[in-house]
Protein backbone atom coordinates (compact mmCIF):
# COMPACT_ATOMS: atom_id res chain seq x y z
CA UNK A 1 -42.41 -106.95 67.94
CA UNK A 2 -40.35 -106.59 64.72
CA UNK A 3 -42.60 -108.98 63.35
CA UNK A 4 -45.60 -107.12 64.44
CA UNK A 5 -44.23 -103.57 62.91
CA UNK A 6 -44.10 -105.33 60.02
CA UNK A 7 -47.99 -106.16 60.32
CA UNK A 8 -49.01 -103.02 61.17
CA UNK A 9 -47.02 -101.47 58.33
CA UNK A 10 -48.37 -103.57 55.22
CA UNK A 11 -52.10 -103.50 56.91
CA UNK A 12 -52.34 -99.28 57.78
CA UNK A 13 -49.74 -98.35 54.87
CA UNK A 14 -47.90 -96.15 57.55
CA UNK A 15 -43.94 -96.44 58.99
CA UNK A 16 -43.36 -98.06 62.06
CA UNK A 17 -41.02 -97.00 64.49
CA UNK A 18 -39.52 -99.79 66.52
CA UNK A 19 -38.15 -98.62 69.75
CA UNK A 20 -35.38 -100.48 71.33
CA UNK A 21 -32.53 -99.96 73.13
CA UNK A 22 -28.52 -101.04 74.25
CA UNK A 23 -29.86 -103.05 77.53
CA UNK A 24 -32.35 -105.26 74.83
CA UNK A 25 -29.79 -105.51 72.22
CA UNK A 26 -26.56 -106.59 74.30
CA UNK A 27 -28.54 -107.94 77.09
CA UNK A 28 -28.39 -111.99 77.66
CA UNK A 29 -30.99 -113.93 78.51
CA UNK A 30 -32.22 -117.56 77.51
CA UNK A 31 -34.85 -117.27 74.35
CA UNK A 32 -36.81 -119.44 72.44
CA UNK A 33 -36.73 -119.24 69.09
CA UNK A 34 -40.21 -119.38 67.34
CA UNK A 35 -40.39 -121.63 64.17
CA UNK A 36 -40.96 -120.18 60.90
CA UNK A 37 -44.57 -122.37 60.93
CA UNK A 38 -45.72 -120.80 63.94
CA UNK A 39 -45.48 -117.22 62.89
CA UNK A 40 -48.60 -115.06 62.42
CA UNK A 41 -49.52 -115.86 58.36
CA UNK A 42 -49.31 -111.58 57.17
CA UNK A 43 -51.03 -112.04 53.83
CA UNK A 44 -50.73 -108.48 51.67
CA UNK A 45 -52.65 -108.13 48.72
CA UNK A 46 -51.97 -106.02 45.89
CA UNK A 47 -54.15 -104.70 42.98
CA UNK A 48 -54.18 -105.91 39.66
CA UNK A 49 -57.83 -104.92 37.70
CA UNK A 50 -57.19 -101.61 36.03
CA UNK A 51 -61.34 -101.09 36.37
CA UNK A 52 -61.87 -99.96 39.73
CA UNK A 53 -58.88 -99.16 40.60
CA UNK A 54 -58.25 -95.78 42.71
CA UNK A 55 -54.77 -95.12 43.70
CA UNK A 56 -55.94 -92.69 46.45
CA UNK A 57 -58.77 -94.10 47.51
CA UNK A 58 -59.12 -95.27 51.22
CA UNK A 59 -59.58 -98.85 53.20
CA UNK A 60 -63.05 -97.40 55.23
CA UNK A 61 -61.83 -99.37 58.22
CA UNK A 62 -58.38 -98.90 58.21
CA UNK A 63 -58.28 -95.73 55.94
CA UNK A 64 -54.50 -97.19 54.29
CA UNK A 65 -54.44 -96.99 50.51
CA UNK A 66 -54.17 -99.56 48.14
CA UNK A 67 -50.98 -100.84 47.87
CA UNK A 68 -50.05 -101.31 43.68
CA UNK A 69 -46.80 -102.82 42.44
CA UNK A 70 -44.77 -100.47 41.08
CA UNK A 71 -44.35 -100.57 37.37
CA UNK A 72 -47.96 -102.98 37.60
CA UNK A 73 -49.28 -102.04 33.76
CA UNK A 74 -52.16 -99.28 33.71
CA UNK A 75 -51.31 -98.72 37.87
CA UNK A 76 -49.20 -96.68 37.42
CA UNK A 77 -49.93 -93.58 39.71
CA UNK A 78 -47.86 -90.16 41.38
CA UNK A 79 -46.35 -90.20 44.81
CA UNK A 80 -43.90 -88.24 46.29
CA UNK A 81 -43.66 -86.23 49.48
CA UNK A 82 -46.01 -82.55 48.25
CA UNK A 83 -49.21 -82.70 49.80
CA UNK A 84 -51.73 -84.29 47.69
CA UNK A 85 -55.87 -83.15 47.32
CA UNK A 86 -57.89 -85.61 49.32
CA UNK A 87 -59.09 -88.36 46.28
CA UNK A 88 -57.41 -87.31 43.21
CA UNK A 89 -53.21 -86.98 44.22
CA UNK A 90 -52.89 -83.90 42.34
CA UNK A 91 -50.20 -81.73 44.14
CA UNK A 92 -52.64 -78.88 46.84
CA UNK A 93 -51.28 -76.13 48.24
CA UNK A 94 -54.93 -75.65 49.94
CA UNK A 95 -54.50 -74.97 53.04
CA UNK A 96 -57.93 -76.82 54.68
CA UNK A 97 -56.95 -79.65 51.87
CA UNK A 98 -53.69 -79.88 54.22
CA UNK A 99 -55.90 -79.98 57.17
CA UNK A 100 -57.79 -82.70 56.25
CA UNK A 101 -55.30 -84.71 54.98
CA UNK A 102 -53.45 -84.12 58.16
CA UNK A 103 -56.67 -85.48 60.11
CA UNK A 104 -57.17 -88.10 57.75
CA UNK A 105 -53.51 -89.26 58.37
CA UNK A 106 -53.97 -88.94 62.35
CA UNK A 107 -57.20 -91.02 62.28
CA UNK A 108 -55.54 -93.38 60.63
CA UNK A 109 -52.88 -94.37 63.27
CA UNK A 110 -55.69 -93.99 65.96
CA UNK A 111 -57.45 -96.79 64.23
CA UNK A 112 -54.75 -98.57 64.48
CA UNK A 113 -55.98 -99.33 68.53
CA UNK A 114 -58.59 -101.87 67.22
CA UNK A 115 -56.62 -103.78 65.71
CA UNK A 116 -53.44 -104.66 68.41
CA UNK A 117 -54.04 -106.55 71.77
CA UNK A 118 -55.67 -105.14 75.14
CA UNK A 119 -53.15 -103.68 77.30
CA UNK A 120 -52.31 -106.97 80.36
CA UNK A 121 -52.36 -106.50 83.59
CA UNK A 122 -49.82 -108.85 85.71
CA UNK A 123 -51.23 -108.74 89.31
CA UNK A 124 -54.41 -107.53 90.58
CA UNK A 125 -56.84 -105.53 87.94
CA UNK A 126 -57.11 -103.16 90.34
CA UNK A 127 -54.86 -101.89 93.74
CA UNK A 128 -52.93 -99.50 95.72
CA UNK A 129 -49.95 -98.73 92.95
CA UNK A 130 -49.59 -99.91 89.36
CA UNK A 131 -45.80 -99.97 87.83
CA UNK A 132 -46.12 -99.06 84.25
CA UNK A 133 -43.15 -100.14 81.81
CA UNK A 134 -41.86 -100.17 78.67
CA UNK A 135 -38.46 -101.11 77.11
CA UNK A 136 -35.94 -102.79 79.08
CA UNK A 137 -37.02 -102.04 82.31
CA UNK A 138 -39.21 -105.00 82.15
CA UNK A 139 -37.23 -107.64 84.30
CA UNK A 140 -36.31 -104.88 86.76
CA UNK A 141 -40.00 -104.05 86.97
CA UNK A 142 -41.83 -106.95 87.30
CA UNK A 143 -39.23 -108.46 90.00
CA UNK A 144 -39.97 -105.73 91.89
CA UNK A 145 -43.55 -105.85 91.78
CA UNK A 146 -43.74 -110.04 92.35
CA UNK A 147 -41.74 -108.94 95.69
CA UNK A 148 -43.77 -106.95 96.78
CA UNK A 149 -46.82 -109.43 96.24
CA UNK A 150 -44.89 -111.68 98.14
CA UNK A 151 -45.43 -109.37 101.14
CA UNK A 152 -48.96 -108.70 100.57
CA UNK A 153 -48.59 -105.34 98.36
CA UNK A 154 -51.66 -104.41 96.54
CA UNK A 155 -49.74 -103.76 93.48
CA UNK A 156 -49.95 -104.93 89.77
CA UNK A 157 -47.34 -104.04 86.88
CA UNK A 158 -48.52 -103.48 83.38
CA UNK A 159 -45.66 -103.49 80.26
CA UNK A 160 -46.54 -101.18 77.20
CA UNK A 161 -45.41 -102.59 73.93
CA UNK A 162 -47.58 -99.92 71.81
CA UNK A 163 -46.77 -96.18 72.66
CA UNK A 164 -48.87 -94.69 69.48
CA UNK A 165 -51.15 -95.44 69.91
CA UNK A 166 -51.74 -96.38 73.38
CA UNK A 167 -53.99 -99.92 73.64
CA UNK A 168 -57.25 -98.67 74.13
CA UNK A 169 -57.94 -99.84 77.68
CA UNK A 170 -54.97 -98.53 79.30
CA UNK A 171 -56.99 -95.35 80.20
CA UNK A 172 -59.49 -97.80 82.11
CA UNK A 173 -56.56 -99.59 83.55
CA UNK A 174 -54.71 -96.17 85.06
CA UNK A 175 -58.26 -95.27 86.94
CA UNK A 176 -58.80 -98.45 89.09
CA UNK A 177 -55.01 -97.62 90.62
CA UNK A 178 -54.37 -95.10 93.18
CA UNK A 179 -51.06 -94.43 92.05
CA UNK A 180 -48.91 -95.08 88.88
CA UNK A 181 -45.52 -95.23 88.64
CA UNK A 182 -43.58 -95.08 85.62
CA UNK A 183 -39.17 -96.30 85.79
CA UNK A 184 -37.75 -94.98 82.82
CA UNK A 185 -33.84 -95.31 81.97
CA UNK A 186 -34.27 -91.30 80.58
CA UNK A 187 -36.29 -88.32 82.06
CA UNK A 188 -39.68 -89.42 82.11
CA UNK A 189 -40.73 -89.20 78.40
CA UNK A 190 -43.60 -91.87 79.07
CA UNK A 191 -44.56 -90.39 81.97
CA UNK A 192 -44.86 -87.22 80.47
CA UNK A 193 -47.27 -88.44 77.56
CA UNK A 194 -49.37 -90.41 80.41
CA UNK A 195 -49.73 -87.78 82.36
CA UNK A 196 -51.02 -85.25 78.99
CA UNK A 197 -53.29 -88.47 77.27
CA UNK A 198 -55.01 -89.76 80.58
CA UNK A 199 -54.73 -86.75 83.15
CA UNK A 200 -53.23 -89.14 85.27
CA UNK A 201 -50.83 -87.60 88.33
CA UNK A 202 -48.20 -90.54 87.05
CA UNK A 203 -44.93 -90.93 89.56
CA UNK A 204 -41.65 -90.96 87.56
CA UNK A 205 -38.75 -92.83 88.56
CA UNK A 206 -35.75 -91.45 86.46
CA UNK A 207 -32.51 -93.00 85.99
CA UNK A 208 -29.65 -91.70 83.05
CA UNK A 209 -26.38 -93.32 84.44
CA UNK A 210 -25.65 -95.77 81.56
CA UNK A 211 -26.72 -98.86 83.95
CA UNK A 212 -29.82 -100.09 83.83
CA UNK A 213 -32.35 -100.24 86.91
CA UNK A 214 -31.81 -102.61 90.15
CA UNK A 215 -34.55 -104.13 91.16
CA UNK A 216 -34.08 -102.76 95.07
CA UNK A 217 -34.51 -99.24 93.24
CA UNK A 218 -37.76 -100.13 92.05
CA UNK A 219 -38.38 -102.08 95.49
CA UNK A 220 -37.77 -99.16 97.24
CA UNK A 221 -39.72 -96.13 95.56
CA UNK A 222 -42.63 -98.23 95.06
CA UNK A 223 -42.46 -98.89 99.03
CA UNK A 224 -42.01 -94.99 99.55
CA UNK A 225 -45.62 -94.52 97.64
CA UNK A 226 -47.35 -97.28 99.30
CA UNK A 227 -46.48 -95.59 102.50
CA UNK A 228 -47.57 -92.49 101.61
């Protein structure tokens, strides 16, 4: 994913936050490590013609920016952190400029959903409870759930690696589910942007302890909604 928040950086022009956390980073488990010829070729382009060039000008697709060399001879072009007017870069203190380019800026990471991987399902497409993950809780999740399957459960997990945006068939995913549940190692911050995004009455299953989540306490809250 480090790899891929690189991609997504070069292509949209945009910082990427990469979320991880202590249970990833000191955790131990057997890995693979990919080769170097394997890897996803990222191929970034920069300008060189001075004719044509616009410094502020806008991929249509992907609406980044070109992306010039610094110090690139007759390139050279302002930045800094002022608002800008849409097209030209000159410092605006307009305020519908600042709307726009606020709306420009926003459609621009939203684009960013056709160009990363449908959300996967593990398990049925469709069932009685979906577990929705992201982060760490992974192994604890997904044991849980194959349990479960084991007994006959109609229940499927799903892991988020994008959070903003979402992959853009998670909403269709969440409505062929009668219930979602959502085991977070904090107080439900994923749950809470579910639940606003999809109107989706999502289940939280909080835990802030400093330990990460047994699988039995998955086990057991997703047999508590099944009952229901």
């Amino acid at each position: 994913m480090a790899i891929e928040a690189f991609r997504l950086a070069t292509q949209f022009m945009t910082p990427v936050f990469f979320l991880s956390d202590g249970y990833l980073g000191n955790g131990s488990e057997p890995w693979l490590i990919p080769s170097t010829k394997d890897l996803q070729r990222m191929p970034v382009s920069h300008p060189t013609e001075i004719e044509g060039f616009a410094p502020y000008g806008r991929n249509p697709d992907t609406l980044a920016r070109p992306w010039a060399i610094p110090g690139t001879p007759g390139l050279e072009h302002r930045i800094g952190g002022l608002e800008k007017a849409d097209g030209t870069g000159n410092v605006s203190y307009d305020p519908k400029n600042h709307e726009l380019m606020t709306r420009l800026r926003n459609e621009k990471i939203a684009r960013i959903a056709n160009y990363i991987p449908a959300q996967e399902v593990h398990g049925a497409p469709e069932g009685d409870l979906l577990v929705l993950s992201w982060g760490s809780t992974y192994g604890a999740a997904v044991t849980a759930v194959d349990k479960l399957r084991q007994q006959g459960a109609a229940i499927s997990h799903a892991h988020l690696r994008y959070l903003n945006p979402f992959p853009k068939n998670l909403g269709e995913i969440l409505q062929r589910f009668k219930k979602v549940l959502i085991p977070e190692l904090n107080l439900g911050q994923l749950r809470m942007l579910i639940r606003a995004r999809y109107l989706i009455d999502a289940v939280g299953l909080s835990k802030v302890q400093g330990n990460p989540f047994k699988v039995s306490e998955i086990v057991a809250k997703c047999e508590e909604l099944l009952e229901d």
